[in-house]
PDB file of N, CA and C in Angstrom:
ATOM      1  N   UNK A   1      14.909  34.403  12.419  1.00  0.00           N
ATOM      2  CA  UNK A   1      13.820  35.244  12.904  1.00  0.00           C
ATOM      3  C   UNK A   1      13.585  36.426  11.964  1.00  0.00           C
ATOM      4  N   UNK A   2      14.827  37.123  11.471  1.00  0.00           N
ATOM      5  CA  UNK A   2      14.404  38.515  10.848  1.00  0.00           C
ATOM      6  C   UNK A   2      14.166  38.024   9.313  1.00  0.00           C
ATOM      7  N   UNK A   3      14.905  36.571   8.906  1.00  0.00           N
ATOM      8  CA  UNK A   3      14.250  36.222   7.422  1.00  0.00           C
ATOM      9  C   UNK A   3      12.482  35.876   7.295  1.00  0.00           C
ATOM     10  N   UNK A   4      12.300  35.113   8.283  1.00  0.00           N
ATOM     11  CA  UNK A   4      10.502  35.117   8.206  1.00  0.00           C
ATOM     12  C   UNK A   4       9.759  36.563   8.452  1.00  0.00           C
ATOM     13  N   UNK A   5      10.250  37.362   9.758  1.00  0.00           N
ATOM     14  CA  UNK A   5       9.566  38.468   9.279  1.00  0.00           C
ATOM     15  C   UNK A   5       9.520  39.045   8.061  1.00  0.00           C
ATOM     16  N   UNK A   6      10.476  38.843   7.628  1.00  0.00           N
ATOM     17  CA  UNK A   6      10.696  39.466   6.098  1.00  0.00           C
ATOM     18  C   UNK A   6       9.949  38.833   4.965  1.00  0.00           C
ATOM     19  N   UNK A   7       9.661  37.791   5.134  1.00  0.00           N
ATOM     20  CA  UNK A   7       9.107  36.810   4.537  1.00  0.00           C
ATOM     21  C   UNK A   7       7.545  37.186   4.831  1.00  0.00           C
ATOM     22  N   UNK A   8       7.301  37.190   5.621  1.00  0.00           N
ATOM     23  CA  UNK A   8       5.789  37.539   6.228  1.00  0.00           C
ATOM     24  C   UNK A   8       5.461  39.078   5.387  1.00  0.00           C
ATOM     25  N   UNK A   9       6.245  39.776   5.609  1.00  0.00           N
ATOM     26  CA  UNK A   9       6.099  41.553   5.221  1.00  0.00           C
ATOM     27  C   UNK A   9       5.339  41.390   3.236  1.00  0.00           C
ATOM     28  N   UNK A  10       6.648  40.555   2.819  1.00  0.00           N
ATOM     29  CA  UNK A  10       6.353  40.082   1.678  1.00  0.00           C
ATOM     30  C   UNK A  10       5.348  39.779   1.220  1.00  0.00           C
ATOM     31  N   UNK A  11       4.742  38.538   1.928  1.00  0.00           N
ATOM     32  CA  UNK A  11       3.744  37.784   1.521  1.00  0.00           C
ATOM     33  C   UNK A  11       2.521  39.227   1.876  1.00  0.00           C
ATOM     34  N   UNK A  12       2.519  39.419   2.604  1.00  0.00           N
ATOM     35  CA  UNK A  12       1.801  40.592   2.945  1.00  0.00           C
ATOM     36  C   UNK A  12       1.595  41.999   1.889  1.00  0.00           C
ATOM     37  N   UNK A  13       2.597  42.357   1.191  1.00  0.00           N
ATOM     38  CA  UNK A  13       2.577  43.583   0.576  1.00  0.00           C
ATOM     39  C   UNK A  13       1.923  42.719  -1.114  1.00  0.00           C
ATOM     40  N   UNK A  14       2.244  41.142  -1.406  1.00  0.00           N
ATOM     41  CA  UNK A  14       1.905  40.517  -2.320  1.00  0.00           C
ATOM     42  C   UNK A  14       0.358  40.703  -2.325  1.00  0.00           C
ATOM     43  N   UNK A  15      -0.237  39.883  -0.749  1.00  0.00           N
ATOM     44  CA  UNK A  15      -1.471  40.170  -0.883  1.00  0.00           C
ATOM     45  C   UNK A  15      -1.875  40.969  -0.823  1.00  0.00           C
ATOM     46  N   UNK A  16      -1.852  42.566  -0.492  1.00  0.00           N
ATOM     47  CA  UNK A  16      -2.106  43.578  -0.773  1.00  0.00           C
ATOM     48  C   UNK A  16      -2.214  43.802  -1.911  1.00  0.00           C
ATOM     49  N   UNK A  17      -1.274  43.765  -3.155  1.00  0.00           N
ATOM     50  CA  UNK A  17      -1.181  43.792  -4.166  1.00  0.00           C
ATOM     51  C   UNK A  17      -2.215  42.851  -5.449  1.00  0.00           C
ATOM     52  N   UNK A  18      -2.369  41.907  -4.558  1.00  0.00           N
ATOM     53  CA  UNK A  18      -3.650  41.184  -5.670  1.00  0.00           C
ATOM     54  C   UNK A  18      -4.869  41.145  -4.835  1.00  0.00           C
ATOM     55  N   UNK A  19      -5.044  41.886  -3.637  1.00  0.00           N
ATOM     56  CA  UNK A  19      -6.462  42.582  -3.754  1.00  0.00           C
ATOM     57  C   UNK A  19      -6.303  43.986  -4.412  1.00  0.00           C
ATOM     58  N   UNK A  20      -5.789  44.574  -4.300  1.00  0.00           N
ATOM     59  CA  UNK A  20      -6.123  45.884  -5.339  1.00  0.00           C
ATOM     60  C   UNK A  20      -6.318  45.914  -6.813  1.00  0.00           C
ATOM     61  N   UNK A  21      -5.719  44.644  -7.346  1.00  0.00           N
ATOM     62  CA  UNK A  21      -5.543  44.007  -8.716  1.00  0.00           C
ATOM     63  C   UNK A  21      -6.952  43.729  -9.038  1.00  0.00           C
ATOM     64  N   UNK A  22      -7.531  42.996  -8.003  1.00  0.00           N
ATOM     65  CA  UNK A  22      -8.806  42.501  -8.202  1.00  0.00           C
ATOM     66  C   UNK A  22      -9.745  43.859  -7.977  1.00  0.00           C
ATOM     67  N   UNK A  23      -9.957  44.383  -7.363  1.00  0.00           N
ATOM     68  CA  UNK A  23     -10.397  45.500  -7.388  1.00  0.00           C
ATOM     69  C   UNK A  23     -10.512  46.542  -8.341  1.00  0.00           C
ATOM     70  N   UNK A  24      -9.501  46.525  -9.030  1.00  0.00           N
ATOM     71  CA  UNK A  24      -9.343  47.142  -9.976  1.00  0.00           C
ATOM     72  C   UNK A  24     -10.265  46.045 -11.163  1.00  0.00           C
ATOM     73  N   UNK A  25      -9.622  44.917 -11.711  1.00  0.00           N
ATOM     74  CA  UNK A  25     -10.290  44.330 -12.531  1.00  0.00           C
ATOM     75  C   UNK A  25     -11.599  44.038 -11.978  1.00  0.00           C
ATOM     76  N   UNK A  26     -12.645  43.862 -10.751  1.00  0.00           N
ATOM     77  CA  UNK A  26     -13.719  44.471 -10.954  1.00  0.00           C
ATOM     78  C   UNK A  26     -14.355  45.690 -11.312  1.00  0.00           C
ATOM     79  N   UNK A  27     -13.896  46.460 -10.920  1.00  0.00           N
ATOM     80  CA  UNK A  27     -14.098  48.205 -11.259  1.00  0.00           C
ATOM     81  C   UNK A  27     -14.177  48.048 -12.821  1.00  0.00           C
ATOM     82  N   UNK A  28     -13.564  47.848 -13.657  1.00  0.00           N
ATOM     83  CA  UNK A  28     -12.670  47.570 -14.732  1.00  0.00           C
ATOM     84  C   UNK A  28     -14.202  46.526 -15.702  1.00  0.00           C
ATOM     85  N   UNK A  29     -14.729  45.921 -15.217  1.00  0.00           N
ATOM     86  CA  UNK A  29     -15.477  44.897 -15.703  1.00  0.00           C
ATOM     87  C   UNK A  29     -17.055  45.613 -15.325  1.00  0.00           C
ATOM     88  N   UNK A  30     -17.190  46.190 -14.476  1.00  0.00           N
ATOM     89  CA  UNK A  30     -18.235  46.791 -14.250  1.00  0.00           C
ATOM     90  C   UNK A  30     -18.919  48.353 -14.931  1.00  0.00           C
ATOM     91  N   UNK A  31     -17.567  48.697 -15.069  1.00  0.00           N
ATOM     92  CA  UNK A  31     -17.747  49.979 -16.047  1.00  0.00           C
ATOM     93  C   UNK A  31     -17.945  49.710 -17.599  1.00  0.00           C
ATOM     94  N   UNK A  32     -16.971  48.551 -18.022  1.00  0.00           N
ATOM     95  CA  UNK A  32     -17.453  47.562 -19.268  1.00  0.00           C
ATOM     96  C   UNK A  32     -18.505  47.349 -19.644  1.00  0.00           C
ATOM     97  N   UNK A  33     -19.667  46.431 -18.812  1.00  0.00           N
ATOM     98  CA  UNK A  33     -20.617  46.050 -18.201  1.00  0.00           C
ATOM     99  C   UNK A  33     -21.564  47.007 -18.529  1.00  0.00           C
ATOM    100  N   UNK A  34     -21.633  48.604 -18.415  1.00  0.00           N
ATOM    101  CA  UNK A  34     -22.521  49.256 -18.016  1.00  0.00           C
ATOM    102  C   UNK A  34     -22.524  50.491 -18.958  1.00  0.00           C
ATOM    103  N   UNK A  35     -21.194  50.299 -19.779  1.00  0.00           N
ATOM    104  CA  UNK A  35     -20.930  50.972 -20.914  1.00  0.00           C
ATOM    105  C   UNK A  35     -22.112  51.751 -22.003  1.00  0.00           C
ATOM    106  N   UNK A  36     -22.345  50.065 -22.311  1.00  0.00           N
ATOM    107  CA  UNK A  36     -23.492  50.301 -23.451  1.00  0.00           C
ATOM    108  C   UNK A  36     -24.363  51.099 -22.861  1.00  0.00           C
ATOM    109  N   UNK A  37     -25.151  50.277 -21.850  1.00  0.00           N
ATOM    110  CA  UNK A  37     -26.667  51.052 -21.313  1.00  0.00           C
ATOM    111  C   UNK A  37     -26.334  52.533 -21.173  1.00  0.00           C
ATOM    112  N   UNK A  38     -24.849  52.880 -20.650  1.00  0.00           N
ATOM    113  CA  UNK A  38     -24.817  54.557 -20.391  1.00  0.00           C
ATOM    114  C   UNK A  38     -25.019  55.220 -21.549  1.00  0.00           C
ATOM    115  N   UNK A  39     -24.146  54.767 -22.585  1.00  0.00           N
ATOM    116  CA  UNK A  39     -24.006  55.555 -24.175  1.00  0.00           C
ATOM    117  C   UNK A  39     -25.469  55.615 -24.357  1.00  0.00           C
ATOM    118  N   UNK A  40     -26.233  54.226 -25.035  1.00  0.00           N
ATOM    119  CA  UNK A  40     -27.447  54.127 -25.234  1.00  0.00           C
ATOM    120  C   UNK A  40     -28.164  55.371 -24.300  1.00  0.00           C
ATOM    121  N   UNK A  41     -28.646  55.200 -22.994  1.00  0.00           N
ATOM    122  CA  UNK A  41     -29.184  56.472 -22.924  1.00  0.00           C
ATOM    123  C   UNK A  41     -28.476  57.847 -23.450  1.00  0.00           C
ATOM    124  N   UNK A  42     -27.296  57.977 -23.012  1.00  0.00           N
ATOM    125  CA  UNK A  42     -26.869  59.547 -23.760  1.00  0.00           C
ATOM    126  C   UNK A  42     -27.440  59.356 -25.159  1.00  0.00           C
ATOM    127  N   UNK A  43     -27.190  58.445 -26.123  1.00  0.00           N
ATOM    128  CA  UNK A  43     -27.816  58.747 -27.142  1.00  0.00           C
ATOM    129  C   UNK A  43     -29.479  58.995 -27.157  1.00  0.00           C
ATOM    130  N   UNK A  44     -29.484  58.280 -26.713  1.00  0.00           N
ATOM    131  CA  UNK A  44     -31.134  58.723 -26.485  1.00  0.00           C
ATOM    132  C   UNK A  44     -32.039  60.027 -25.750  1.00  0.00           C
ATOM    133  N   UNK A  45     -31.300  60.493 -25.179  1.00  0.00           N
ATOM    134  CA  UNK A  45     -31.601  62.267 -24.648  1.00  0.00           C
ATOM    135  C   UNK A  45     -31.290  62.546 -25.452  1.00  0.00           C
ATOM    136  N   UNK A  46     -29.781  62.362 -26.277  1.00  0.00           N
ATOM    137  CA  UNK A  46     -29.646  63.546 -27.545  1.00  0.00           C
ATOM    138  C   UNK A  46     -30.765  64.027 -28.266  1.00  0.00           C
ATOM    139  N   UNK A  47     -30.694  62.679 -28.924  1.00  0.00           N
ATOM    140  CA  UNK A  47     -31.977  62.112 -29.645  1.00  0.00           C
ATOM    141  C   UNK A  47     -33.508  62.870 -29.590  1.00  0.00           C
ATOM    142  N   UNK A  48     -33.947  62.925 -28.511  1.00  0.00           N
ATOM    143  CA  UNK A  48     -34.972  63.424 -27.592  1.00  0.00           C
ATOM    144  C   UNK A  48     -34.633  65.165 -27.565  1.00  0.00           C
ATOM    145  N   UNK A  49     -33.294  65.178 -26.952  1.00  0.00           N
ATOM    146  CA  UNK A  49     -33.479  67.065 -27.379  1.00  0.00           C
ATOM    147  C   UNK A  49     -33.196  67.549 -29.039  1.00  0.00           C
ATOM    148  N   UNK A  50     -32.646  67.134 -29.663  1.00  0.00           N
ATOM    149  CA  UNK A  50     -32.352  67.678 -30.507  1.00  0.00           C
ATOM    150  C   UNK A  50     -33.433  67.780 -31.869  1.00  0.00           C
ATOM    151  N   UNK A  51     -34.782  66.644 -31.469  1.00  0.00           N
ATOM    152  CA  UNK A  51     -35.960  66.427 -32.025  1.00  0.00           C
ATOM    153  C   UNK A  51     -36.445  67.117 -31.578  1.00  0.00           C
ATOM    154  N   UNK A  52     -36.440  68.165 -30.573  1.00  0.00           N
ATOM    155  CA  UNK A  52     -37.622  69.061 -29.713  1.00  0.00           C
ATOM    156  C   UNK A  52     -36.689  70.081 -30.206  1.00  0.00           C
ATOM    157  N   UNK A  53     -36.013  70.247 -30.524  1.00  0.00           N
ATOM    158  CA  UNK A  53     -34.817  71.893 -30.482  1.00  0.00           C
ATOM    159  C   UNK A  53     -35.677  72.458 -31.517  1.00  0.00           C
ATOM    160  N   UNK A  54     -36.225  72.034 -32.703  1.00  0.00           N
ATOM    161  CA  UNK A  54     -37.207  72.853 -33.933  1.00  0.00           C
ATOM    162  C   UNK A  54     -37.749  73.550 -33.236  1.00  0.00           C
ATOM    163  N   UNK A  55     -39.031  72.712 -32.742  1.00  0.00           N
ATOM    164  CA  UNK A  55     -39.935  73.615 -31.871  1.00  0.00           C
ATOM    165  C   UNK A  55     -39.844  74.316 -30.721  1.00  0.00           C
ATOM    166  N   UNK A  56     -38.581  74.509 -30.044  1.00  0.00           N
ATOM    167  CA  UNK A  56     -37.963  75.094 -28.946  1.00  0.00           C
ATOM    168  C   UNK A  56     -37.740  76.641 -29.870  1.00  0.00           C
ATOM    169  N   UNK A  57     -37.211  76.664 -30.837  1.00  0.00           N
ATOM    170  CA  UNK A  57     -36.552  77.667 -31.521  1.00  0.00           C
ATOM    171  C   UNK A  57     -37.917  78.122 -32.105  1.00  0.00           C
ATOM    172  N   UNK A  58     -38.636  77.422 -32.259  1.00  0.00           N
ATOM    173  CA  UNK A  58     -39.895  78.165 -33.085  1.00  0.00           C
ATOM    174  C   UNK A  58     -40.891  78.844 -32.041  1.00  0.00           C
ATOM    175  N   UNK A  59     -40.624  78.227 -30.819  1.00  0.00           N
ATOM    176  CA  UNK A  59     -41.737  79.325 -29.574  1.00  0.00           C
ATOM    177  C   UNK A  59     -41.157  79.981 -29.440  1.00  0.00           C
ATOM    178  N   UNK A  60     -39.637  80.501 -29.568  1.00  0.00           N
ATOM    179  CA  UNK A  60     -38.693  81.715 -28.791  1.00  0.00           C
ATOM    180  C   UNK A  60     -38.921  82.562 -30.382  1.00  0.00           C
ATOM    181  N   UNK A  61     -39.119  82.086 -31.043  1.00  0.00           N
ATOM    182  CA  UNK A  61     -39.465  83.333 -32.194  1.00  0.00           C
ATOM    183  C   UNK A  61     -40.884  83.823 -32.619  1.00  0.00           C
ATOM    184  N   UNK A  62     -41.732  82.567 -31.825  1.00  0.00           N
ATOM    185  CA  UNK A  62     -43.307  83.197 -31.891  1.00  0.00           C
ATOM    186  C   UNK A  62     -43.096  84.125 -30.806  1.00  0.00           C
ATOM    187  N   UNK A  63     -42.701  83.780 -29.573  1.00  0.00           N
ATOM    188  CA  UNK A  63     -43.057  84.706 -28.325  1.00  0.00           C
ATOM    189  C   UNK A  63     -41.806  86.072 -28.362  1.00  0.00           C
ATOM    190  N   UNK A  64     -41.382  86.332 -28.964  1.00  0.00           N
ATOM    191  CA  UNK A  64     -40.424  87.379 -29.456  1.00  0.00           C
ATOM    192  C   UNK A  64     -40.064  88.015 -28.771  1.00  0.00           C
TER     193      UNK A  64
END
């Protein structure tokens, strides 16, 4: 009796253990996944402010 409970607890803390596994390796695959597109935009705001920063700096010295 107390070896199957024990046995049961086991199997139990196992499957616990490879759903969080999986969980993780989705998490893990999805951030992968989504990598590029994030960088790509950050690069692309950079991109976008740092092409406008001239003329940002040139109205704060017209308007004085």
């Amino acid at each position: 009796m107390a070896e199957a409970a024990e046995r049961s607890r086991i199997e139990a803390q196992v499957r616990a253990q490879a759903e969080k596994d999986q969980a993780h390796r989705q998490a893990l695959e999805t951030l992968t996944a989504t990598y590029p597109s994030l960088h790509s935009g950050l690069a692309q705001s950079y991109l976008l402010a740092s092409a406008s920063l001239p003329n940002t700096v040139q109205e704060e010295m017209a308007s004085g």
